[in-house]
C-alpha atoms as a PDB file:
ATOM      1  CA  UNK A   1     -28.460   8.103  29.974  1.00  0.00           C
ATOM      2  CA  UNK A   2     -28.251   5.404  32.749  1.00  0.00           C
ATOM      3  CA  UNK A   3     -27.213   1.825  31.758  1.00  0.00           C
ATOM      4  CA  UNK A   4     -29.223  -1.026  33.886  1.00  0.00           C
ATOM      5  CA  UNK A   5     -28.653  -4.470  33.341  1.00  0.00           C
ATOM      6  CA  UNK A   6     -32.080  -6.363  33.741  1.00  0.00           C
ATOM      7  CA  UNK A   7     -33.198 -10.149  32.689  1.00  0.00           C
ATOM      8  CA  UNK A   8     -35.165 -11.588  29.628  1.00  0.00           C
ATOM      9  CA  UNK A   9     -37.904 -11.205  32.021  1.00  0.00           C
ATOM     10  CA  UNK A  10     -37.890  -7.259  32.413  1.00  0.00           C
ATOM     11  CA  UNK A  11     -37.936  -6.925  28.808  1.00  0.00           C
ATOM     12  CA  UNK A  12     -40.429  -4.193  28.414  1.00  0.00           C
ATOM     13  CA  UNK A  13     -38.798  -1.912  30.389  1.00  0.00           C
ATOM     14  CA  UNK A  14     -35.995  -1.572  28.161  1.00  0.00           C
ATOM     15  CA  UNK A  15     -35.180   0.580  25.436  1.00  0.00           C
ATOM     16  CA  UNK A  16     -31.897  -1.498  24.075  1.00  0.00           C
ATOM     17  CA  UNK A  17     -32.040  -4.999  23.953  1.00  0.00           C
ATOM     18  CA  UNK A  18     -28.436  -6.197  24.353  1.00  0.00           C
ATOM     19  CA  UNK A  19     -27.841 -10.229  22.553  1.00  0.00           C
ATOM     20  CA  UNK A  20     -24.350 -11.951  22.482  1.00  0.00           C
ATOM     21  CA  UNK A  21     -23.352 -15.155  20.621  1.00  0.00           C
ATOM     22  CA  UNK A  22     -21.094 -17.010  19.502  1.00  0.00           C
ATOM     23  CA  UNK A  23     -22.161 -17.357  15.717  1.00  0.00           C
ATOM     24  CA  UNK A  24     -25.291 -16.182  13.779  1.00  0.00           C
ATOM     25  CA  UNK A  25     -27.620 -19.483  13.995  1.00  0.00           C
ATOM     26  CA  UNK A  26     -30.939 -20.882  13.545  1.00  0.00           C
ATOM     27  CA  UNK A  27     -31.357 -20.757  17.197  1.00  0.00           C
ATOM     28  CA  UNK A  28     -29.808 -17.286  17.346  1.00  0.00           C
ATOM     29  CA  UNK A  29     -32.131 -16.011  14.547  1.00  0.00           C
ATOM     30  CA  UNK A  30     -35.083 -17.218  16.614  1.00  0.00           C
ATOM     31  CA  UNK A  31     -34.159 -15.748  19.745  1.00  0.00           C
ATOM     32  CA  UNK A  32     -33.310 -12.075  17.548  1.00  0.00           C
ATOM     33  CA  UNK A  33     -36.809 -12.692  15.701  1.00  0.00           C
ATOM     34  CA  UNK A  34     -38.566 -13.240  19.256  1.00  0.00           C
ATOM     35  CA  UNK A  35     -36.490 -10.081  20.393  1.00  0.00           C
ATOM     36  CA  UNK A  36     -37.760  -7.671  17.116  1.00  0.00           C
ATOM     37  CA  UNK A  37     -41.625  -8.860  17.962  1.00  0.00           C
ATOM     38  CA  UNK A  38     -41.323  -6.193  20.413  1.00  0.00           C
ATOM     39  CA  UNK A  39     -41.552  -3.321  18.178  1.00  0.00           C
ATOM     40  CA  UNK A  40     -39.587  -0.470  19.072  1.00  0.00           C
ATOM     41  CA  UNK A  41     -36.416  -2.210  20.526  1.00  0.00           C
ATOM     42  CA  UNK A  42     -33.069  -1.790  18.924  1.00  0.00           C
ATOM     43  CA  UNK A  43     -30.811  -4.461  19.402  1.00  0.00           C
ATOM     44  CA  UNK A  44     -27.276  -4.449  19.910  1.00  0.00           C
ATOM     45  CA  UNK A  45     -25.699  -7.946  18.710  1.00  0.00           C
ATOM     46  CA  UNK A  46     -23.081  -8.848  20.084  1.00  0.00           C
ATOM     47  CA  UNK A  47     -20.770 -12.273  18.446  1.00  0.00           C
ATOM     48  CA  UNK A  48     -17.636 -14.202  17.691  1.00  0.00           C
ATOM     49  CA  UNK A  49     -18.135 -14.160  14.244  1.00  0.00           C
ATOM     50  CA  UNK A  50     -20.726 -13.757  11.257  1.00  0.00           C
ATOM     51  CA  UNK A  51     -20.856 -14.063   7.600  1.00  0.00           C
ATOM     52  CA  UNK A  52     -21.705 -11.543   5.199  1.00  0.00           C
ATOM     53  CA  UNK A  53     -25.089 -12.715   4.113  1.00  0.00           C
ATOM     54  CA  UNK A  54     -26.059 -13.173   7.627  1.00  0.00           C
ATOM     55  CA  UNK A  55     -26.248  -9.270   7.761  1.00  0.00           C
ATOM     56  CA  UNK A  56     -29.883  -8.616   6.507  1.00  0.00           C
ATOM     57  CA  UNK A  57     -31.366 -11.166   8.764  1.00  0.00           C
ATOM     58  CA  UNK A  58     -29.875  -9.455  11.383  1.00  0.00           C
ATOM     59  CA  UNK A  59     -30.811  -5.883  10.676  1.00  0.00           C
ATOM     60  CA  UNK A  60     -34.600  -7.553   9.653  1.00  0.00           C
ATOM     61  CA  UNK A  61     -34.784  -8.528  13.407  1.00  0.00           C
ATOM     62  CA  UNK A  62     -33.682  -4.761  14.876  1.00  0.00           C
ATOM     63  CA  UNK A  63     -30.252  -4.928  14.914  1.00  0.00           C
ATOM     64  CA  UNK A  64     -28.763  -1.550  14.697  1.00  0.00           C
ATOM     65  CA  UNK A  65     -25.227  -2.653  15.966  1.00  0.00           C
ATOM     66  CA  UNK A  66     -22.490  -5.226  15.677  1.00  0.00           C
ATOM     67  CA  UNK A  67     -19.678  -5.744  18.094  1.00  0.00           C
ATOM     68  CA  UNK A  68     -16.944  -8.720  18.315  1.00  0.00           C
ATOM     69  CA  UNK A  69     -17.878 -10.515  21.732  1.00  0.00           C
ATOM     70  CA  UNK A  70     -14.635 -11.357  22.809  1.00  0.00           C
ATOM     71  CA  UNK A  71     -12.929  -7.693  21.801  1.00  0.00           C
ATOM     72  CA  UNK A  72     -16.024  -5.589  24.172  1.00  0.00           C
ATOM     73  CA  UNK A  73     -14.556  -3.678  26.576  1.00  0.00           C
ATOM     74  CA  UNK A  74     -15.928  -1.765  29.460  1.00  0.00           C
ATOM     75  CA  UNK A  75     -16.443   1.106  27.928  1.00  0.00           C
ATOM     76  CA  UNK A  76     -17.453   0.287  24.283  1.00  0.00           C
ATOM     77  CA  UNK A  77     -20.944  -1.434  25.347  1.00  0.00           C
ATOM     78  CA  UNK A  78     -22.356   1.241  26.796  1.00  0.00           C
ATOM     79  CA  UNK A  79     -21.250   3.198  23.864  1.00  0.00           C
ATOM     80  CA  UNK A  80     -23.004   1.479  21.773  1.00  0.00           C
ATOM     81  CA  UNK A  81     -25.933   1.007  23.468  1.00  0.00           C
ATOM     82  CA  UNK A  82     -26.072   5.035  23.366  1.00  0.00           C
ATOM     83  CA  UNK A  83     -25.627   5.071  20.119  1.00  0.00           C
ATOM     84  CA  UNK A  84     -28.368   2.721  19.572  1.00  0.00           C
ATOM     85  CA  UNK A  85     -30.961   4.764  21.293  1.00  0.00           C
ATOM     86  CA  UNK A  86     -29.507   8.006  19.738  1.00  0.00           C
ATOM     87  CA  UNK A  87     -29.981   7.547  15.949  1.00  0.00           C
ATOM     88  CA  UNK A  88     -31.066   4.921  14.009  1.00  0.00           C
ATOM     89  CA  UNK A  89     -29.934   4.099  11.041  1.00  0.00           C
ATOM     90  CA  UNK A  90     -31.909   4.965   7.854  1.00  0.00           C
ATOM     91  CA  UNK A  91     -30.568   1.770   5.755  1.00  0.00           C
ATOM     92  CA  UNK A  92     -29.645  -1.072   8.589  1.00  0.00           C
ATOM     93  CA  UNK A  93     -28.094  -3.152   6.265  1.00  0.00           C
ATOM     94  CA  UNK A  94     -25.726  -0.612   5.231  1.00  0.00           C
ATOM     95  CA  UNK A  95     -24.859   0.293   8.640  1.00  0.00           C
ATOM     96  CA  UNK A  96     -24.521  -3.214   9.592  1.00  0.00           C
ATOM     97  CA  UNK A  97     -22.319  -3.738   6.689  1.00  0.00           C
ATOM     98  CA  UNK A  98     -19.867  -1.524   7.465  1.00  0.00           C
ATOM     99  CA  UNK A  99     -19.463  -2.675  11.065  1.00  0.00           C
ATOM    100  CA  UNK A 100     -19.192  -6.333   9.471  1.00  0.00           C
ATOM    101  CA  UNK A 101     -16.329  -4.725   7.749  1.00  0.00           C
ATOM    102  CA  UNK A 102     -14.435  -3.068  10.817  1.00  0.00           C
ATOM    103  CA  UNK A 103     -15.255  -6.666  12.768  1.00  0.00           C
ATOM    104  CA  UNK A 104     -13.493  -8.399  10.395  1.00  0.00           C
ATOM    105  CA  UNK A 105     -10.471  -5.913  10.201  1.00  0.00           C
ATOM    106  CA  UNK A 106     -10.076  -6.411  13.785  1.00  0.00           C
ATOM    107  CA  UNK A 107     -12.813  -4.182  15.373  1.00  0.00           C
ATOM    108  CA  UNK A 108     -12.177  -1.231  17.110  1.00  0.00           C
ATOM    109  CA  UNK A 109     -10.078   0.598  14.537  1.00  0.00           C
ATOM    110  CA  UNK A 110      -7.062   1.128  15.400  1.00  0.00           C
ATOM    111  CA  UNK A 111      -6.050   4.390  15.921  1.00  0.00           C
ATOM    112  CA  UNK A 112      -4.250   6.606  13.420  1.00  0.00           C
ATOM    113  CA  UNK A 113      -0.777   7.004  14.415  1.00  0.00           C
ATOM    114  CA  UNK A 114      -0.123  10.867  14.833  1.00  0.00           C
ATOM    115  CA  UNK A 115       2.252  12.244  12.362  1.00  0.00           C
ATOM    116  CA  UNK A 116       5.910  13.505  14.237  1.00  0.00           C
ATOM    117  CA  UNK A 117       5.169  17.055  14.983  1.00  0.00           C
ATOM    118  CA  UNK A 118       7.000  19.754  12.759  1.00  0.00           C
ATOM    119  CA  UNK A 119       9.051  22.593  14.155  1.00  0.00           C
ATOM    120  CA  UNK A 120       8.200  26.248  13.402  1.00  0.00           C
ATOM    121  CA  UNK A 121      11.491  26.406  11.139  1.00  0.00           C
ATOM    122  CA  UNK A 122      11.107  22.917   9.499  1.00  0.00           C
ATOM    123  CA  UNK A 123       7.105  23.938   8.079  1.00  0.00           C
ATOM    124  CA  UNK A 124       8.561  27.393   7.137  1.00  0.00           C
ATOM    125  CA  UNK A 125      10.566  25.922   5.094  1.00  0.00           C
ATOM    126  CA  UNK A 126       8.498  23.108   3.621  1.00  0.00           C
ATOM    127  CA  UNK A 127       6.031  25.634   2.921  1.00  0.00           C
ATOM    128  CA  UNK A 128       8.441  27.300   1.241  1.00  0.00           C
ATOM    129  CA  UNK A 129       9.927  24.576  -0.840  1.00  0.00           C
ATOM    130  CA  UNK A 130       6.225  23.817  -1.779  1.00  0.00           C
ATOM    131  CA  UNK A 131       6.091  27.249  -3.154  1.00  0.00           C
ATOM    132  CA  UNK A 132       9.072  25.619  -5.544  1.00  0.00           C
ATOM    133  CA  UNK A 133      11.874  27.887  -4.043  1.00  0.00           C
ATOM    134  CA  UNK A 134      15.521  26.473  -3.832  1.00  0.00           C
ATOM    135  CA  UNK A 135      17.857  26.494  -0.881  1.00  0.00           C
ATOM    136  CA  UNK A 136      19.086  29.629  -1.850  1.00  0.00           C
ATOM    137  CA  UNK A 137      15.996  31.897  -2.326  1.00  0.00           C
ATOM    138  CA  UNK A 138      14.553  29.966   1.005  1.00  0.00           C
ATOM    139  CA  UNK A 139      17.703  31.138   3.025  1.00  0.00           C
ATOM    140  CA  UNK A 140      17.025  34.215   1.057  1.00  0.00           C
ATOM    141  CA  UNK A 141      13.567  34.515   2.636  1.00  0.00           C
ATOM    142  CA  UNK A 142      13.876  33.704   5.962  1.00  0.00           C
ATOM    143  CA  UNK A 143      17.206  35.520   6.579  1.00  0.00           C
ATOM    144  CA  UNK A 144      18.786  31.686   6.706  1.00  0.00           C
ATOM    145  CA  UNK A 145      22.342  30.747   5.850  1.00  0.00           C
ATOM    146  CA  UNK A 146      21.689  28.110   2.477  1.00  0.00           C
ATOM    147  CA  UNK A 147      23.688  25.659   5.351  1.00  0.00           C
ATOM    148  CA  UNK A 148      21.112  26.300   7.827  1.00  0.00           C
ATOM    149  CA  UNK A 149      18.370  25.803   5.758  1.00  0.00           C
ATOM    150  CA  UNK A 150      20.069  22.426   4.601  1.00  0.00           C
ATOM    151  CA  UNK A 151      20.529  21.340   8.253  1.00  0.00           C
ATOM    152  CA  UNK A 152      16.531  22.156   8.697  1.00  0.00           C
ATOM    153  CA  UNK A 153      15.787  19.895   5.856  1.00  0.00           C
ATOM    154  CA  UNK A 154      18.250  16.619   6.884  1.00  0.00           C
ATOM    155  CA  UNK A 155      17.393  16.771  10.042  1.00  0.00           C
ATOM    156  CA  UNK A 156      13.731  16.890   8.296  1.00  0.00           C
ATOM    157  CA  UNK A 157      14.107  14.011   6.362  1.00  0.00           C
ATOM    158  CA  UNK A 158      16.307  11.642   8.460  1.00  0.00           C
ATOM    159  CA  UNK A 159      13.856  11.919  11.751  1.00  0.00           C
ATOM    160  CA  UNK A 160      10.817  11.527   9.462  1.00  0.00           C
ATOM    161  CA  UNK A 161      12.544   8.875   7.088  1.00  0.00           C
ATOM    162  CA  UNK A 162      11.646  10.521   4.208  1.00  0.00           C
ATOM    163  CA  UNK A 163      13.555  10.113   0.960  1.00  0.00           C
ATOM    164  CA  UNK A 164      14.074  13.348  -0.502  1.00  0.00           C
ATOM    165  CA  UNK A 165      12.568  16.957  -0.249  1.00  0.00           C
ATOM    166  CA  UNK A 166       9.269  16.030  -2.666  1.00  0.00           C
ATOM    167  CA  UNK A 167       8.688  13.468  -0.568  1.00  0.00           C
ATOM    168  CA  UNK A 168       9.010  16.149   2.163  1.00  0.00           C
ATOM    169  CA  UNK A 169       6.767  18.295   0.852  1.00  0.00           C
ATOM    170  CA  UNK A 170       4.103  15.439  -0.167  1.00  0.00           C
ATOM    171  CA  UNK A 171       4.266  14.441   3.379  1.00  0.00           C
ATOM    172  CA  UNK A 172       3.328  17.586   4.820  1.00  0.00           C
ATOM    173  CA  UNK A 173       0.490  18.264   2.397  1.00  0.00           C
ATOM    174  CA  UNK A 174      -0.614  14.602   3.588  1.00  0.00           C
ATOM    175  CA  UNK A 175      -0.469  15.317   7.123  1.00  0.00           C
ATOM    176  CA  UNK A 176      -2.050  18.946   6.800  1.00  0.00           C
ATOM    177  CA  UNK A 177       1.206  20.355   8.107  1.00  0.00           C
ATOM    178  CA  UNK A 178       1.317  22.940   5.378  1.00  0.00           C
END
């Protein structure tokens, strides 16, 4: 899909109608309501800031997404202008809603930090340890020295800051490591 920016006045060509403001007012309502009397035009609204109860006035008039005006970069306009053509949302409020929620936890998400990557050795063994073996029967198992295997899981713990070997083990279910 190709992205064209056109005026107020080549409306009807359109098939997302793009609105920023700063806040969610009477004039701003008008303009959206003016906006939705086209039928058929998803709007993407963009603003500094809006309440809560603001929401359903907003989806009433054809928004279908919310973005933070100052926080739209290059790339996530177009986004979600795609998205707004692509799929509609059966319950607009809803939808709406939960980008109110992102926008006020500082919209876009932030990322998920990724989780330290685990060694061969260090997963066999947390595996392993999951399974409720000791040091022993784990040096046992993977033809391991018990000091070896002890080494494994320090070296474990003090890069991942983790306080003992359940809390090893509960981090690598967590992380889907094991």
């Amino acid at each position: 899909m190709d992205a064209d920016v056109v005026g107020a006045s080549q409306r009807e060509d359109v098939d997302v109608v793009v609105a920023a403001f700063e806040r969610l007012s009477a004039d701003a309502i008008a303009a959206l309501r003016r906006i939705a009397a086209d039928p058929g035009k998803p709007i993407v609204l963009m603003v500094d800031r809006i309440r809560e109860s603001e929401l359903p006035v907003a989806a009433e008039c054809g928004v279908v997404a919310l973005l933070p005006r100052a926080a739209v970069a290059d790339a996530e306009l177009p986004d979600a202008v795609r998205s707004a053509v692509a799929e509609r949302p059966s319950n607009p409020v809803g939808a709406l809603i939960r980008q109110a929620e992102r926008f006020r936890r500082g919209f876009p998400d932030p990322p998920e930090p990724a989780a330290p990557a685990l060694s061969e050795r260090e997963t066999e063994v947390l595996r392993l340890m999951a399974d409720g073996l000791d040091t022993n029967a784990i040096a046992a198992e993977l033809s391991y020295s018990e000091r070896t295997v002890k080494n494994i899981i320090y070296a474990m713990t003090s890069r991942l800051k983790l306080r003992n070997r359940p809390h090893a083990v509960a981090y690598a279910l967590r992380t889907g490591a094991i």
